[in-house]
C-alpha atoms as a PDB file:
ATOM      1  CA  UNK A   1      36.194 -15.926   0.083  1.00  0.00           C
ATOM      2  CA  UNK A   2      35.667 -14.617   3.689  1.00  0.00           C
ATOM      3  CA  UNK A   3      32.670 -12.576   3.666  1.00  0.00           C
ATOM      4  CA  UNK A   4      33.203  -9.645   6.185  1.00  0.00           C
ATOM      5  CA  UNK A   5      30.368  -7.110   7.044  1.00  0.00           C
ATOM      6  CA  UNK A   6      28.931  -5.317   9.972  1.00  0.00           C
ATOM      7  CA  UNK A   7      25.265  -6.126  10.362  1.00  0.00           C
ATOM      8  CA  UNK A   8      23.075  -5.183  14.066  1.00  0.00           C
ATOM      9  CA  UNK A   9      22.029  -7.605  16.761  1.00  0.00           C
ATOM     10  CA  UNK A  10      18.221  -7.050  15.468  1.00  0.00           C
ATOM     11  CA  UNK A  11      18.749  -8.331  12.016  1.00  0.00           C
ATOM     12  CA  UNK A  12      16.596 -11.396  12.494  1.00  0.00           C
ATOM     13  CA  UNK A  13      14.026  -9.132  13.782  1.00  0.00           C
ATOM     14  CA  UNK A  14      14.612  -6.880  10.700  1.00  0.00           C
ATOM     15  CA  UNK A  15      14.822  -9.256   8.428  1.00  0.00           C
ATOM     16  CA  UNK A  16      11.287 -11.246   9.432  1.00  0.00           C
ATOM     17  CA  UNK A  17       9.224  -7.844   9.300  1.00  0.00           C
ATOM     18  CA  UNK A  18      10.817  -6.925   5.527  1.00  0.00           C
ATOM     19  CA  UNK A  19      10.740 -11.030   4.436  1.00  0.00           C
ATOM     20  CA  UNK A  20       6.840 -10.440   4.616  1.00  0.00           C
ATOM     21  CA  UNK A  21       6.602  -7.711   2.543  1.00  0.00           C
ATOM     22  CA  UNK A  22       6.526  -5.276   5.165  1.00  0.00           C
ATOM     23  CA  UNK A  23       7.792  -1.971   4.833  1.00  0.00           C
ATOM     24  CA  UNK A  24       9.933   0.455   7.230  1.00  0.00           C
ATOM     25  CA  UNK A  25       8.630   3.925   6.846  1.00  0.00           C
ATOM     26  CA  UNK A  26      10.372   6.944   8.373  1.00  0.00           C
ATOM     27  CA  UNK A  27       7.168   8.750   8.865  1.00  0.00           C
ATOM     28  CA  UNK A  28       5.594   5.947  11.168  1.00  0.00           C
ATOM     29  CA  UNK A  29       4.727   7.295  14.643  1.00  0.00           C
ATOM     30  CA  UNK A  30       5.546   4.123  16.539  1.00  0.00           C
ATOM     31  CA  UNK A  31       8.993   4.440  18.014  1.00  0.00           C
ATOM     32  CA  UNK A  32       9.737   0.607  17.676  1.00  0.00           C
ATOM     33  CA  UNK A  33       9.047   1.039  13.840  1.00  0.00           C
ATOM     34  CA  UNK A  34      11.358   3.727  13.781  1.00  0.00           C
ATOM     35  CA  UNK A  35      14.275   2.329  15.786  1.00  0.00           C
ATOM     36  CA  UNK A  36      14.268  -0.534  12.743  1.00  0.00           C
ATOM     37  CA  UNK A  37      14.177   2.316  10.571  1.00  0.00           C
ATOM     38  CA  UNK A  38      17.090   3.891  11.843  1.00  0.00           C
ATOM     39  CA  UNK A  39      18.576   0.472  12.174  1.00  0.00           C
ATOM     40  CA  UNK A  40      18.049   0.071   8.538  1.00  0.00           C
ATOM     41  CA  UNK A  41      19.534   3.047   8.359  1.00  0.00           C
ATOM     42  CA  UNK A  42      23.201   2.809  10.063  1.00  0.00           C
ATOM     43  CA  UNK A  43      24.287  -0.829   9.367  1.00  0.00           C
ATOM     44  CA  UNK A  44      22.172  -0.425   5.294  1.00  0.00           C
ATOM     45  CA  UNK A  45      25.709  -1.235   3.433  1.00  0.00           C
ATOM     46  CA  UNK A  46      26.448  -4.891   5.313  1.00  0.00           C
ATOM     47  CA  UNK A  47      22.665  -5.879   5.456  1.00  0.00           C
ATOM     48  CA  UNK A  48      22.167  -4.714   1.923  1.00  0.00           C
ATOM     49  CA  UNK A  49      25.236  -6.919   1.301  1.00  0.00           C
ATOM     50  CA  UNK A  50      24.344 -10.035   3.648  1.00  0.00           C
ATOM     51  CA  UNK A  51      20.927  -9.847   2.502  1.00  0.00           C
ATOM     52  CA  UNK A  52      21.878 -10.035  -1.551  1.00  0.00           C
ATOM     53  CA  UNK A  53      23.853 -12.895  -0.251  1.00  0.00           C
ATOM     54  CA  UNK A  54      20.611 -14.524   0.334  1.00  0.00           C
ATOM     55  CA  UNK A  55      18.863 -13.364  -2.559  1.00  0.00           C
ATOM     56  CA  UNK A  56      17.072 -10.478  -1.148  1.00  0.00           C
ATOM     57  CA  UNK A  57      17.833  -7.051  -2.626  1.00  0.00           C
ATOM     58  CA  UNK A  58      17.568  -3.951   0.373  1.00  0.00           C
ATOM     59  CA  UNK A  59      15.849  -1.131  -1.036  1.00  0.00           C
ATOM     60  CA  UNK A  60      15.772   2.126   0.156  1.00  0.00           C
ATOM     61  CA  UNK A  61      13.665   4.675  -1.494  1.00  0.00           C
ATOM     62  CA  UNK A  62      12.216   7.815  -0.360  1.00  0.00           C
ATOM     63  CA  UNK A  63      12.020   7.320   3.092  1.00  0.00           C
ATOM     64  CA  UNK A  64      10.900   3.879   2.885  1.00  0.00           C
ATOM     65  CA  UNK A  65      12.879   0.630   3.066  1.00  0.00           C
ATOM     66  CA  UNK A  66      11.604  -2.802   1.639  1.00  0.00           C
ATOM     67  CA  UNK A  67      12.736  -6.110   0.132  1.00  0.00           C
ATOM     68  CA  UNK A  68      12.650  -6.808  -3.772  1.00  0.00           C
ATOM     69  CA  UNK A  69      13.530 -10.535  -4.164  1.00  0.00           C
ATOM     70  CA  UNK A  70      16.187 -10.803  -6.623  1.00  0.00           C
ATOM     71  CA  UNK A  71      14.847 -14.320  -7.795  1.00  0.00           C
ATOM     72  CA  UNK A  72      14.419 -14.975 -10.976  1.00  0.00           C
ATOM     73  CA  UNK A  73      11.189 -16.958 -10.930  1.00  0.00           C
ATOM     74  CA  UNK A  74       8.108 -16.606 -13.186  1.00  0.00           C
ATOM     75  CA  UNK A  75       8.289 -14.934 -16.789  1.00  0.00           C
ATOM     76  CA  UNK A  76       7.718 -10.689 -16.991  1.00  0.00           C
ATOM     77  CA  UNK A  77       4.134 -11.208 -17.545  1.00  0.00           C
ATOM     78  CA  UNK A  78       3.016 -13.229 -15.276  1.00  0.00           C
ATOM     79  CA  UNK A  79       4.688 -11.249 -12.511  1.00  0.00           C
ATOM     80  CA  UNK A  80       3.000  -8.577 -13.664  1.00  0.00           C
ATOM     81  CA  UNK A  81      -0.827 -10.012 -13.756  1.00  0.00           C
ATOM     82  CA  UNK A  82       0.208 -11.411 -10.119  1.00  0.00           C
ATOM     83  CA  UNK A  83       0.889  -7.828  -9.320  1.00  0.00           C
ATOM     84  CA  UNK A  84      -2.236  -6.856 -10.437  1.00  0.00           C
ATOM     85  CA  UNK A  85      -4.510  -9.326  -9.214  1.00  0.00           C
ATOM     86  CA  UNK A  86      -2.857  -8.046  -5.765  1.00  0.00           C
ATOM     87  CA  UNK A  87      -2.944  -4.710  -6.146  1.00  0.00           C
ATOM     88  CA  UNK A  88      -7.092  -4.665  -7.633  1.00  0.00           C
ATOM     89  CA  UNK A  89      -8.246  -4.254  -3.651  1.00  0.00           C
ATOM     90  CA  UNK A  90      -5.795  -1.694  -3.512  1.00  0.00           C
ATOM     91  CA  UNK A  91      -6.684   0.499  -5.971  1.00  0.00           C
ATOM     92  CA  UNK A  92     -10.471   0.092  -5.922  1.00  0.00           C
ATOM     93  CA  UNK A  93     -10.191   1.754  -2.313  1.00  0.00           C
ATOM     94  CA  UNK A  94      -7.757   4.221  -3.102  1.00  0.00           C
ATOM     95  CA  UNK A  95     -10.299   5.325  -5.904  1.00  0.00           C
ATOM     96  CA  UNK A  96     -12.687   5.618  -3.546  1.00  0.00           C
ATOM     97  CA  UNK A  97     -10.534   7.456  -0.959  1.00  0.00           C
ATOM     98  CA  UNK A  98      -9.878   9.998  -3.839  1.00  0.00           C
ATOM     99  CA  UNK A  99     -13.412  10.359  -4.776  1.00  0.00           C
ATOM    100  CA  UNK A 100     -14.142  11.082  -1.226  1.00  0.00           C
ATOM    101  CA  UNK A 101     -11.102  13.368  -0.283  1.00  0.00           C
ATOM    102  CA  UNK A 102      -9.792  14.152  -3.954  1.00  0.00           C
ATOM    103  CA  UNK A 103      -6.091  14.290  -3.061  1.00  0.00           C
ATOM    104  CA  UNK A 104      -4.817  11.264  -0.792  1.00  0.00           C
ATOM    105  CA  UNK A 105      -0.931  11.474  -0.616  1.00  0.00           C
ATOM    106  CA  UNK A 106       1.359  10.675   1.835  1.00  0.00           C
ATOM    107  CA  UNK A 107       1.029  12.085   5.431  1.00  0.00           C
ATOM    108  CA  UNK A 108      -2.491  12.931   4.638  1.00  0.00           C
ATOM    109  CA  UNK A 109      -5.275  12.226   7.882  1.00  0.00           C
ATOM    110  CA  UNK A 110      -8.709  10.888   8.015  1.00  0.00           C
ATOM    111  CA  UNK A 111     -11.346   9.013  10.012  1.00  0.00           C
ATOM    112  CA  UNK A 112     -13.618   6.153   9.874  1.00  0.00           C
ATOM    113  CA  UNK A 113     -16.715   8.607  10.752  1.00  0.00           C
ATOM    114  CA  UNK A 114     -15.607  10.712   7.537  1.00  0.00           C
ATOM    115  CA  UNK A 115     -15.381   8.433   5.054  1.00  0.00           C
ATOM    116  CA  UNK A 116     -18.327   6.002   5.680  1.00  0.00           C
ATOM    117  CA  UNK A 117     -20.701   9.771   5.516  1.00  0.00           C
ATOM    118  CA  UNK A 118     -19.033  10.456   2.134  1.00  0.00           C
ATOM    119  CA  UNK A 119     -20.053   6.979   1.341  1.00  0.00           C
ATOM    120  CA  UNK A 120     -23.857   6.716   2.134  1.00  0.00           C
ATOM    121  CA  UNK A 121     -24.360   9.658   1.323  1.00  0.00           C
ATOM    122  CA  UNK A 122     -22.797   9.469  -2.344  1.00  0.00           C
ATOM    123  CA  UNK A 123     -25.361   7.109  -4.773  1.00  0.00           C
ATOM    124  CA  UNK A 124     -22.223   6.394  -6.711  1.00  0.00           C
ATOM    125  CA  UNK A 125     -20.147   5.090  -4.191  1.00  0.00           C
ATOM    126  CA  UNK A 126     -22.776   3.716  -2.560  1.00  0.00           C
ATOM    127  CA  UNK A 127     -23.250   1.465  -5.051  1.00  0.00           C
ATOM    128  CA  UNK A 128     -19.876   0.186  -5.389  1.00  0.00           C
ATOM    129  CA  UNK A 129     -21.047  -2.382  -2.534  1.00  0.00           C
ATOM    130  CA  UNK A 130     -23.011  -5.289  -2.440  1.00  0.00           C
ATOM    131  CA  UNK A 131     -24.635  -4.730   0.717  1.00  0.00           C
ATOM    132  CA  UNK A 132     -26.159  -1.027   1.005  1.00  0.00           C
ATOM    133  CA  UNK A 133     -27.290  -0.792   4.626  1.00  0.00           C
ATOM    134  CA  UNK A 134     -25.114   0.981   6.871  1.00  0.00           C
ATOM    135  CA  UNK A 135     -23.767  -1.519   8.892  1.00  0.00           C
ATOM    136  CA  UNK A 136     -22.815  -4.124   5.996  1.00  0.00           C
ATOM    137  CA  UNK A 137     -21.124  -0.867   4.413  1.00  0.00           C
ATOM    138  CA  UNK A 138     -19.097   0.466   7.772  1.00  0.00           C
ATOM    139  CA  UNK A 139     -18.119  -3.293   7.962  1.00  0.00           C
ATOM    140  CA  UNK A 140     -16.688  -3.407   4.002  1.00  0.00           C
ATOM    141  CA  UNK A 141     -14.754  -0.267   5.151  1.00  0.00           C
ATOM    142  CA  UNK A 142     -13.238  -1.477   8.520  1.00  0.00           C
ATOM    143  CA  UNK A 143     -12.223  -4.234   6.277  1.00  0.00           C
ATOM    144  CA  UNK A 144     -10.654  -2.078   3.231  1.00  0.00           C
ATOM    145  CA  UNK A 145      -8.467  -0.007   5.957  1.00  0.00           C
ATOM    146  CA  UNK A 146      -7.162  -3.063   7.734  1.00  0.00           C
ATOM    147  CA  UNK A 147      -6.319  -4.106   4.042  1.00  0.00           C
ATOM    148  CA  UNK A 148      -4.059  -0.898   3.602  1.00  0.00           C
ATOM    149  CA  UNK A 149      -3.113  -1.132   7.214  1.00  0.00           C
ATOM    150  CA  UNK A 150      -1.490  -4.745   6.955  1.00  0.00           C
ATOM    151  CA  UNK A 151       0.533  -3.398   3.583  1.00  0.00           C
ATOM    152  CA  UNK A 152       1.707  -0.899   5.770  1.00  0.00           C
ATOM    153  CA  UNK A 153       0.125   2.282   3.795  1.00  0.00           C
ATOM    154  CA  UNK A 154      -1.828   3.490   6.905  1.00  0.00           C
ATOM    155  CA  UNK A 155      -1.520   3.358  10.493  1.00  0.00           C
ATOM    156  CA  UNK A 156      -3.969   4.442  12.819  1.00  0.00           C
ATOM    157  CA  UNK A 157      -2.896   7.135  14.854  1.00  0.00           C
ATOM    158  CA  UNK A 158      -6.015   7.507  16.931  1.00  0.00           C
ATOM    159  CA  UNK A 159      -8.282   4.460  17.593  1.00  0.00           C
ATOM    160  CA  UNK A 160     -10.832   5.706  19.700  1.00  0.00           C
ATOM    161  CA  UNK A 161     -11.832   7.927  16.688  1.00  0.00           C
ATOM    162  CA  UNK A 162     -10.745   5.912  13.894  1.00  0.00           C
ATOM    163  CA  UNK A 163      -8.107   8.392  12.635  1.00  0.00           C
ATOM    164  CA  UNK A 164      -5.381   6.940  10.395  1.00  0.00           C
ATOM    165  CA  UNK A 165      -2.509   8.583   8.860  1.00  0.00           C
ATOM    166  CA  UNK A 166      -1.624   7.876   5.222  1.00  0.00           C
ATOM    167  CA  UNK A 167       2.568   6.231   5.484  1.00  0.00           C
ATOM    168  CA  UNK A 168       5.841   6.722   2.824  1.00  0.00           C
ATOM    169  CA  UNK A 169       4.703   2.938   1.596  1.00  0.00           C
ATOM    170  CA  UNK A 170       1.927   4.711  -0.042  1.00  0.00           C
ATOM    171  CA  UNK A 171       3.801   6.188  -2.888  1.00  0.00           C
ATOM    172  CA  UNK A 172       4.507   2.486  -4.062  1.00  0.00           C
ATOM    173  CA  UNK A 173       0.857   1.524  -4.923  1.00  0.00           C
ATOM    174  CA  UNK A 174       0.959   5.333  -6.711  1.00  0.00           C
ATOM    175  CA  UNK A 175       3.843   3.968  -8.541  1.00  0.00           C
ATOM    176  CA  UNK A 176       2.457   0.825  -9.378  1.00  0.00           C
ATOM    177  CA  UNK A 177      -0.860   2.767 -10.724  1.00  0.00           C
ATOM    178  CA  UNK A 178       1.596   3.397 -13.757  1.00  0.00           C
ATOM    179  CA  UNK A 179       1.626  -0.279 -15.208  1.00  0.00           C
ATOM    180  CA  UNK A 180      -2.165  -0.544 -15.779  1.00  0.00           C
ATOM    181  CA  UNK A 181      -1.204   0.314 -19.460  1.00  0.00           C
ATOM    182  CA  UNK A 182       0.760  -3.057 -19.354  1.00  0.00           C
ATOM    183  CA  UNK A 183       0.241  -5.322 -22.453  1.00  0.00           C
ATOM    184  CA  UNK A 184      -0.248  -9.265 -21.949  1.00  0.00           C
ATOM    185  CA  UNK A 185      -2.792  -8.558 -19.111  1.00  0.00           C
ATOM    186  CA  UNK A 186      -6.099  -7.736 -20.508  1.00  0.00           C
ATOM    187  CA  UNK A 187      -8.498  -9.413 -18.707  1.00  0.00           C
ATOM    188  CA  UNK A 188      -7.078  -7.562 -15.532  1.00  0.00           C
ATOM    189  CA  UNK A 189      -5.952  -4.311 -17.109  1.00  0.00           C
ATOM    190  CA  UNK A 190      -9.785  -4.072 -18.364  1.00  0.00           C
ATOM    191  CA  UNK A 191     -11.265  -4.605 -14.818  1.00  0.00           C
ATOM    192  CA  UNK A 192      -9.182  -1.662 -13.252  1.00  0.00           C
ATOM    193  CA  UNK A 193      -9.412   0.218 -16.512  1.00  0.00           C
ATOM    194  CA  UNK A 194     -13.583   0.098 -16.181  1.00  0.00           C
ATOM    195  CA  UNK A 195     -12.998   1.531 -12.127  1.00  0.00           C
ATOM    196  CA  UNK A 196     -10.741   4.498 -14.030  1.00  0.00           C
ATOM    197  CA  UNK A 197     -13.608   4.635 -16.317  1.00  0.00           C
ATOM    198  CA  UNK A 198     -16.111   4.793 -13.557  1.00  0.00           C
ATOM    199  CA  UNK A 199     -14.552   7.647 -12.002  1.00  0.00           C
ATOM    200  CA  UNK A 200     -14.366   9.946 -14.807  1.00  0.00           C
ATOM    201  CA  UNK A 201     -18.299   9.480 -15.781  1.00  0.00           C
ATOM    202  CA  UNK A 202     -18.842  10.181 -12.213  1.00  0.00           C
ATOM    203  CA  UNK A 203     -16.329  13.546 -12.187  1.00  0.00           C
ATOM    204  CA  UNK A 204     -18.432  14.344 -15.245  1.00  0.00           C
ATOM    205  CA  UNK A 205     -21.530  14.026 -13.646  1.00  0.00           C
ATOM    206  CA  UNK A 206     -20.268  15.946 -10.188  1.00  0.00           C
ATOM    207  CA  UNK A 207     -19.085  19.009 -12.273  1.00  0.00           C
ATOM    208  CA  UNK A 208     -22.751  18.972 -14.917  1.00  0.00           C
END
């Protein structure tokens, strides 16, 4: 059967950025990013087709496109402690962001400067890192971003003051904050239920 669709001249490009897990978010502010976007966009039918073809599935979701391989591979559970064990970083920070800023959604702005003062300045959250001193902590933070910068769920808009602006790919590690109830993972689930834990004695202790 003669397979015929209509796919751009950048879908190499396309497809390396998505094959690493990247994401394509229409609130990035690089225009680059955005002309994949809208790439993404205009030809989605044939690459969602060639790219099923090769056992990718094309998704597009809220402003956000991504790849969800559609091999079968490991059994449900142990996809799903995989997914946690990746996503632990993750949500540790974003607890902290929350703690700091209390409501951290998408297209939501902070700095560097902000954040680390929040930090030493909060016993709590101080304590959440091995080294205290300001330096060690300031490093552990530079670190955290680039974390959530390389998954695509911030990009800094400003570098000279550390300013970084919260993307659409955000809303999947607030999705995925859904499956810590999962059965067949304790020994994660009970790590990332303690943080949850954590938080609420120290909300407690805020409002006393």
């Amino acid at each position: 059967m003669k397979l015929e669709i209509e796919v751009p001249s950048d879908t190499g490009e396309l497809f390396n950025y998505l094959a690493t897990g990247g994401y394509l978010c229409s609130n990035h502010p690089e225009e680059s990013h955005i002309k994949l976007y809208r790439t993404c966009e205009t030809y989605k039918e044939g690459l969602t087709e060639l790219w099923r073809v090769c056992g990718f599935g094309l998704i597009d979701e809220d402003g956000l496109y991504y790849f969800e391989n559609l091999h079968e591979g490991d059994s449900e559970s142990t996809e799903v402690e995989k997914k946690l064990e990746n996503y632990l970083p993750f949500i540790r920070f974003h607890i902290i962001l929350i703690k700091v800023f209390e409501h951290v959604d998408v297209g939501f702005i902070f700095n560097l400067a902000q954040l680390e003062q929040h930090i030493l300045e909060n016993i709590s959250l101080k304590s959440r890192y091995k080294q205290r001193d300001k330096e060690s902590i300031r490093k552990e933070i530079e670190k955290e971003i680039r974390l959530f910068q390389n998954a695509g769920y911030l990009y800094c808009i400003d570098s000279s003051q550390q300013k970084y602006l919260v993307l659409n790919a955000f809303v999947r590690l607030l999705d995925f904050l859904s499956l810590i109830s999962i059965e067949g993972v304790e020994g994660i689930k009970d790590e990332m239920q303690r943080e949850i834990e954590i938080v609420e004695e120290e909300k407690k202790d805020d409002n006393a």
